[in-house]
N, C-alpha and C. Protein backbone atom coordinates (compact mmCIF):
# COMPACT_ATOMS: atom_id res chain seq x y z
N UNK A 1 -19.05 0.30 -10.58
CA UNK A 1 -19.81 -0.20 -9.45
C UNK A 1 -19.11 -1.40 -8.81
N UNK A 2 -19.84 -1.68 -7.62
CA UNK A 2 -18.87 -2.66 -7.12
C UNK A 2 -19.68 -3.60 -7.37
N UNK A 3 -18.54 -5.00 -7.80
CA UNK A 3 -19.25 -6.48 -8.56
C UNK A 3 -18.93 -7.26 -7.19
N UNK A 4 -18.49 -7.02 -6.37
CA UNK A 4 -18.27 -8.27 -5.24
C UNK A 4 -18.00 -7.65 -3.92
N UNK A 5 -18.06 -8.25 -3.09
CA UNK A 5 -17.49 -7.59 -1.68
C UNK A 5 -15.69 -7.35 -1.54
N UNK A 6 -15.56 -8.28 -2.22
CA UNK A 6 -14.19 -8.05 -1.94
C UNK A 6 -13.57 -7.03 -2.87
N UNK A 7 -13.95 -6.45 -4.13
CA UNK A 7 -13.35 -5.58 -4.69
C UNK A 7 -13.19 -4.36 -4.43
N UNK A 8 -12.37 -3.51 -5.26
CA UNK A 8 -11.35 -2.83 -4.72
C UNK A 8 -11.29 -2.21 -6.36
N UNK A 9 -11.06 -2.61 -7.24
CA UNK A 9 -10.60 -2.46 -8.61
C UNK A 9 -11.11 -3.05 -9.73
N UNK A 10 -11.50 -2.98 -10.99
CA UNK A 10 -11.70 -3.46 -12.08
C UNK A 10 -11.40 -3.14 -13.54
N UNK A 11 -10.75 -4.07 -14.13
CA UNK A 11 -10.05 -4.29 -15.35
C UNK A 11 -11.27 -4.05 -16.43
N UNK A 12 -10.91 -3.28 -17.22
CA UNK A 12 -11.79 -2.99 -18.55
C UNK A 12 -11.71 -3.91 -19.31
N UNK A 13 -12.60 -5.22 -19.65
CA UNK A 13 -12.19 -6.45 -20.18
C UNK A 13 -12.43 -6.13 -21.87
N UNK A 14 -13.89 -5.67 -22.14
CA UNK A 14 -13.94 -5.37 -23.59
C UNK A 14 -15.66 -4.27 -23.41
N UNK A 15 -15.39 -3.24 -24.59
CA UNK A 15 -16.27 -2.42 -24.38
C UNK A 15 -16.74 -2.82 -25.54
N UNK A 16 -18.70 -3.07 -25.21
CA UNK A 16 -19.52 -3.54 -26.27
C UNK A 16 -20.23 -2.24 -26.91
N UNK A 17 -20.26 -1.06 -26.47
CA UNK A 17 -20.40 0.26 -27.17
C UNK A 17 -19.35 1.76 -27.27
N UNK A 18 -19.68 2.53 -28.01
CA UNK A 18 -18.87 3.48 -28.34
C UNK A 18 -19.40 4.48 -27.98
N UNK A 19 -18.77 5.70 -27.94
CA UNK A 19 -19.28 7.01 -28.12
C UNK A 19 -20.46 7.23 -29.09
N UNK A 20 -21.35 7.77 -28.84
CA UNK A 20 -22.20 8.22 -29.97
C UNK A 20 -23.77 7.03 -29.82
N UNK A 21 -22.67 5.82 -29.84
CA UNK A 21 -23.97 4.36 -29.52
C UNK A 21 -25.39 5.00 -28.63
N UNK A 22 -26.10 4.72 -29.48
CA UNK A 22 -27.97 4.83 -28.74
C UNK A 22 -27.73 3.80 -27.56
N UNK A 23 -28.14 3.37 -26.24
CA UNK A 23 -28.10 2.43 -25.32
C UNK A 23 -29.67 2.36 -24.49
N UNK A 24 -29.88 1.29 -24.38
CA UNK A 24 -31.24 0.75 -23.60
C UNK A 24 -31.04 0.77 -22.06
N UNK A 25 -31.92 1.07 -21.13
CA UNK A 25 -31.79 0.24 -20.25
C UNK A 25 -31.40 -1.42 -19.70
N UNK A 26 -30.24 -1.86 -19.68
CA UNK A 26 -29.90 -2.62 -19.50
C UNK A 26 -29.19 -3.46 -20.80
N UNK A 27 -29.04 -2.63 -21.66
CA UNK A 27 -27.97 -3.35 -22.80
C UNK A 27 -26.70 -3.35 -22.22
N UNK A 28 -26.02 -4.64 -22.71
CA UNK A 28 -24.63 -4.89 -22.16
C UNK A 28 -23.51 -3.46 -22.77
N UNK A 29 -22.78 -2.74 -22.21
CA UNK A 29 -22.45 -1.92 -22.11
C UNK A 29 -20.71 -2.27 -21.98
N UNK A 30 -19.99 -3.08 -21.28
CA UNK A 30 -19.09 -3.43 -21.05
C UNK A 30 -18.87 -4.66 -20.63
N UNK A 31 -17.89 -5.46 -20.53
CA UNK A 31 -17.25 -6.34 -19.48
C UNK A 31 -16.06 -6.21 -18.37
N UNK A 32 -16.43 -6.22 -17.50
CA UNK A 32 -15.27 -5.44 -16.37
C UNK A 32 -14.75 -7.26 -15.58
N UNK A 33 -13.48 -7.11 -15.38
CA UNK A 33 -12.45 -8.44 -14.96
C UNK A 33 -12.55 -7.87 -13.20
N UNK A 34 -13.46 -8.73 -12.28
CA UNK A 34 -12.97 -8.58 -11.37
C UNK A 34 -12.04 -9.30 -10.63
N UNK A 35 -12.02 -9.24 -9.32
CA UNK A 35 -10.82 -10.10 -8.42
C UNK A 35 -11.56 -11.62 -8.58
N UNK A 36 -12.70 -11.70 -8.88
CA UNK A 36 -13.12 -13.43 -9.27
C UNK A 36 -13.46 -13.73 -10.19
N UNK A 37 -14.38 -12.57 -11.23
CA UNK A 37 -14.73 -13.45 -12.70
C UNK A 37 -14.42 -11.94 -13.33
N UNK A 38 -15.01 -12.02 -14.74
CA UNK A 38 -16.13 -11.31 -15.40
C UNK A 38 -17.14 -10.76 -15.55
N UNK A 39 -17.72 -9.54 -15.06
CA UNK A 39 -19.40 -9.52 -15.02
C UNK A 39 -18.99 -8.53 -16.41
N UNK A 40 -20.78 -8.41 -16.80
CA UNK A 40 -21.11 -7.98 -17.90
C UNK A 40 -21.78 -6.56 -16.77
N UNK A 41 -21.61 -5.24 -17.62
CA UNK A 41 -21.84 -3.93 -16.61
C UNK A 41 -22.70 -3.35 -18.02
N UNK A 42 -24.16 -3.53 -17.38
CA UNK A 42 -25.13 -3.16 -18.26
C UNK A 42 -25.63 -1.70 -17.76
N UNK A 43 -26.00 -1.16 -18.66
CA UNK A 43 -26.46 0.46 -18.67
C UNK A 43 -27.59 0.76 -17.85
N UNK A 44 -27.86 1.40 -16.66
CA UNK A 44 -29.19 1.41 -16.11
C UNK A 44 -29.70 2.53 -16.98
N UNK A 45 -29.60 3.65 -17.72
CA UNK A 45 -30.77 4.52 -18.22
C UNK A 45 -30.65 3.89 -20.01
N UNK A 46 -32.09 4.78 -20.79
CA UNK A 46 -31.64 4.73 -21.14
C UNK A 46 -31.15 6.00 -21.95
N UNK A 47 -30.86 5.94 -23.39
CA UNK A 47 -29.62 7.44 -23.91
C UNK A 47 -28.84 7.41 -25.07
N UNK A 48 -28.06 8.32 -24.71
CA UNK A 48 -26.57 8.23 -25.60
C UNK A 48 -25.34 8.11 -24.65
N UNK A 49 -24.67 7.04 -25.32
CA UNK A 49 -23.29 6.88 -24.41
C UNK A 49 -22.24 8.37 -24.99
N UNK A 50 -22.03 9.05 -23.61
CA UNK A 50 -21.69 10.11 -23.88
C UNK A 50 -20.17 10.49 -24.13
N UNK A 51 -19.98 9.49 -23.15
CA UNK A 51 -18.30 9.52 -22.25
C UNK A 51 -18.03 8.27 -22.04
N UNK A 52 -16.86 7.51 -22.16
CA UNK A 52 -15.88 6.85 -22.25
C UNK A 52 -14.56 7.37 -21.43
N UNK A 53 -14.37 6.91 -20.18
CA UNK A 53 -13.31 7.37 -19.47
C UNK A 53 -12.21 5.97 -18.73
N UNK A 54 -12.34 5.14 -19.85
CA UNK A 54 -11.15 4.06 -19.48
C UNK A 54 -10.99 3.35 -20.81
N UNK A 55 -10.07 2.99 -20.86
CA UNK A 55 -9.77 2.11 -22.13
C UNK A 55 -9.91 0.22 -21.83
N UNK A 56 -9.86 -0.33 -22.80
CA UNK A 56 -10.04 -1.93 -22.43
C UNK A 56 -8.67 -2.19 -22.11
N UNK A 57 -8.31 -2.99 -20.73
CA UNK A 57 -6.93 -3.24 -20.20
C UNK A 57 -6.55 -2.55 -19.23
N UNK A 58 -7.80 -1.08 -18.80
CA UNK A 58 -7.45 -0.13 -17.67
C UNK A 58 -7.73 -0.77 -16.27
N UNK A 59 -7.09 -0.73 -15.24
CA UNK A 59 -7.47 -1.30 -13.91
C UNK A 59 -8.41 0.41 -13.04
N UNK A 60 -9.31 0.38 -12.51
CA UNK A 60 -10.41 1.54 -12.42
C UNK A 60 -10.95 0.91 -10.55
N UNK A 61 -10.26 2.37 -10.06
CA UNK A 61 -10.66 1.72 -8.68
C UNK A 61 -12.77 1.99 -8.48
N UNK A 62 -12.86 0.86 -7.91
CA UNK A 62 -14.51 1.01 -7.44
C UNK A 62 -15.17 2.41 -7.73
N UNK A 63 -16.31 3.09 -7.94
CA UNK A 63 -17.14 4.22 -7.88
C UNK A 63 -16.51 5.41 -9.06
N UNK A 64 -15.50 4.79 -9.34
CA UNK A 64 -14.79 5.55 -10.77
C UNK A 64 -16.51 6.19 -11.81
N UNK A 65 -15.68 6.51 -12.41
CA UNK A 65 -16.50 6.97 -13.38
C UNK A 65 -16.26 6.60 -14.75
N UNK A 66 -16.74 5.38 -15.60
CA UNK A 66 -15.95 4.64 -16.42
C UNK A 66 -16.91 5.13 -17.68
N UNK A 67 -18.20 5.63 -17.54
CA UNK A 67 -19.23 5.91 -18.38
C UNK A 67 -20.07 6.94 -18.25
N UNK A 68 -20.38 7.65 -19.11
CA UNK A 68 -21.83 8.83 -19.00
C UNK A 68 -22.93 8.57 -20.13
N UNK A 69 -23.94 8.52 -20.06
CA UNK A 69 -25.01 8.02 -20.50
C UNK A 69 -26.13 9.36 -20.38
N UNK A 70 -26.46 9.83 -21.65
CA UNK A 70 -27.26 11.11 -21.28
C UNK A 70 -28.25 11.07 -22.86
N UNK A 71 -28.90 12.46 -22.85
CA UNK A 71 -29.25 13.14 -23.95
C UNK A 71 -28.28 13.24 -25.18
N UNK A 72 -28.21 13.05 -26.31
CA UNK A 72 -27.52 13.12 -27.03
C UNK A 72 -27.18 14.78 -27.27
N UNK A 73 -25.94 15.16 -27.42
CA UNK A 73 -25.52 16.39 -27.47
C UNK A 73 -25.12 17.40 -25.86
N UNK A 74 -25.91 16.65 -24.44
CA UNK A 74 -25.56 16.75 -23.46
C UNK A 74 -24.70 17.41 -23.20
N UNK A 75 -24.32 18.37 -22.38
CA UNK A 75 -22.74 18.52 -21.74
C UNK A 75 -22.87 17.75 -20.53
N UNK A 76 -21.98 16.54 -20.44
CA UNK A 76 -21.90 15.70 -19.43
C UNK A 76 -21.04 16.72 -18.16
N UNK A 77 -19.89 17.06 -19.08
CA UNK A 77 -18.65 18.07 -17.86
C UNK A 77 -18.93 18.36 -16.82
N UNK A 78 -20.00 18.91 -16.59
CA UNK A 78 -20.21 19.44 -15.28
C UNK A 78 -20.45 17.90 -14.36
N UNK A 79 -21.13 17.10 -14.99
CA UNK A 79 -21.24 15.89 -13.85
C UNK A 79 -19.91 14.92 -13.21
N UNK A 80 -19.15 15.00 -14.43
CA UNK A 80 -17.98 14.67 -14.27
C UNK A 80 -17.20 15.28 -12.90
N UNK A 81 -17.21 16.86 -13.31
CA UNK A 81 -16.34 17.67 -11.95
C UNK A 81 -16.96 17.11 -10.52
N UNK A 82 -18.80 17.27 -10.62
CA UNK A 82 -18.87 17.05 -9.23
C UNK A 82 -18.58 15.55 -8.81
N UNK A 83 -18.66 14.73 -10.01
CA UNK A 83 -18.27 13.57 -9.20
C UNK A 83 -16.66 13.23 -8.86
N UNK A 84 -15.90 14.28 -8.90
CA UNK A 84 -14.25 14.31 -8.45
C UNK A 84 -13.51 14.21 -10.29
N UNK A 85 -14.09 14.77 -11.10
CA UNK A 85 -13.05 14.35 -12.73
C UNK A 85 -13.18 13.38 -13.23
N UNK A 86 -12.29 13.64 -14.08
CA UNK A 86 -12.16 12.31 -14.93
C UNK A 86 -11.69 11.24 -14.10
N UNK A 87 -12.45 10.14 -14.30
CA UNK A 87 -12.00 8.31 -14.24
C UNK A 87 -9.96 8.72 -14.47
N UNK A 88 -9.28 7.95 -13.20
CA UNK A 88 -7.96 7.38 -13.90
C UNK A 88 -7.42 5.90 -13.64
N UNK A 89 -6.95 5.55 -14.24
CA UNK A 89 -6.76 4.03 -13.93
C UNK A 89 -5.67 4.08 -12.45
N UNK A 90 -6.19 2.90 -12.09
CA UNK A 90 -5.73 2.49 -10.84
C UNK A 90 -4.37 2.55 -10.66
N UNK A 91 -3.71 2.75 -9.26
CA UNK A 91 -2.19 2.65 -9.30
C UNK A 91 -1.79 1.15 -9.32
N UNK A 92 -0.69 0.93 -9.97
CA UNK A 92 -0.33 -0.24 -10.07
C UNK A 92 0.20 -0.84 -8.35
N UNK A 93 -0.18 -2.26 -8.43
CA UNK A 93 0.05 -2.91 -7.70
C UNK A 93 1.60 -3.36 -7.25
């Protein structure tokens, strides 16, 4: 999601859950490095974290797809395709 007006990109700073992890509405979920700070990128449903599609240190342009959050056992795949695939990290600068 986008953390500021001016962004463009965000750095995978440190991921506070895993695959498999139960998640709340609004448990901290990640930390993403933008072009001004740090925000903390909390989970809006809640679930099982399904999908993991960046690593910590990845640069991930805006509306990426960095997470899936579902039913446990889910097939996420299909949501993935329509939203354009897998997440890839940003081209380097």
């Amino acid at each position: 999601p986008k953390m500021s007006d001016t962004m463009t990109e965000g750095v995978i700073a440190k991921w506070h859950k895993k695959v498999g992890d139960k998640v709340k509405t609004g448990d901290l979920v990640a930390e993403i490095e933008t072009d001004k700070a740090t925000m903390d990128f909390e989970s809006y449903q809640e679930g099982t974290l399904l999908y993991i599609g960046a690593k910590e240190g990845d640069a991930m342009p805006v509306d990426a797809v960095i997470a899936v959050v579902g039913k446990e056992g889910e097939d996420y795949k299909p949501a993935l395709e329509s939203a354009g695939g897998e997440a890839k990290p940003a081209a380097p600068k």
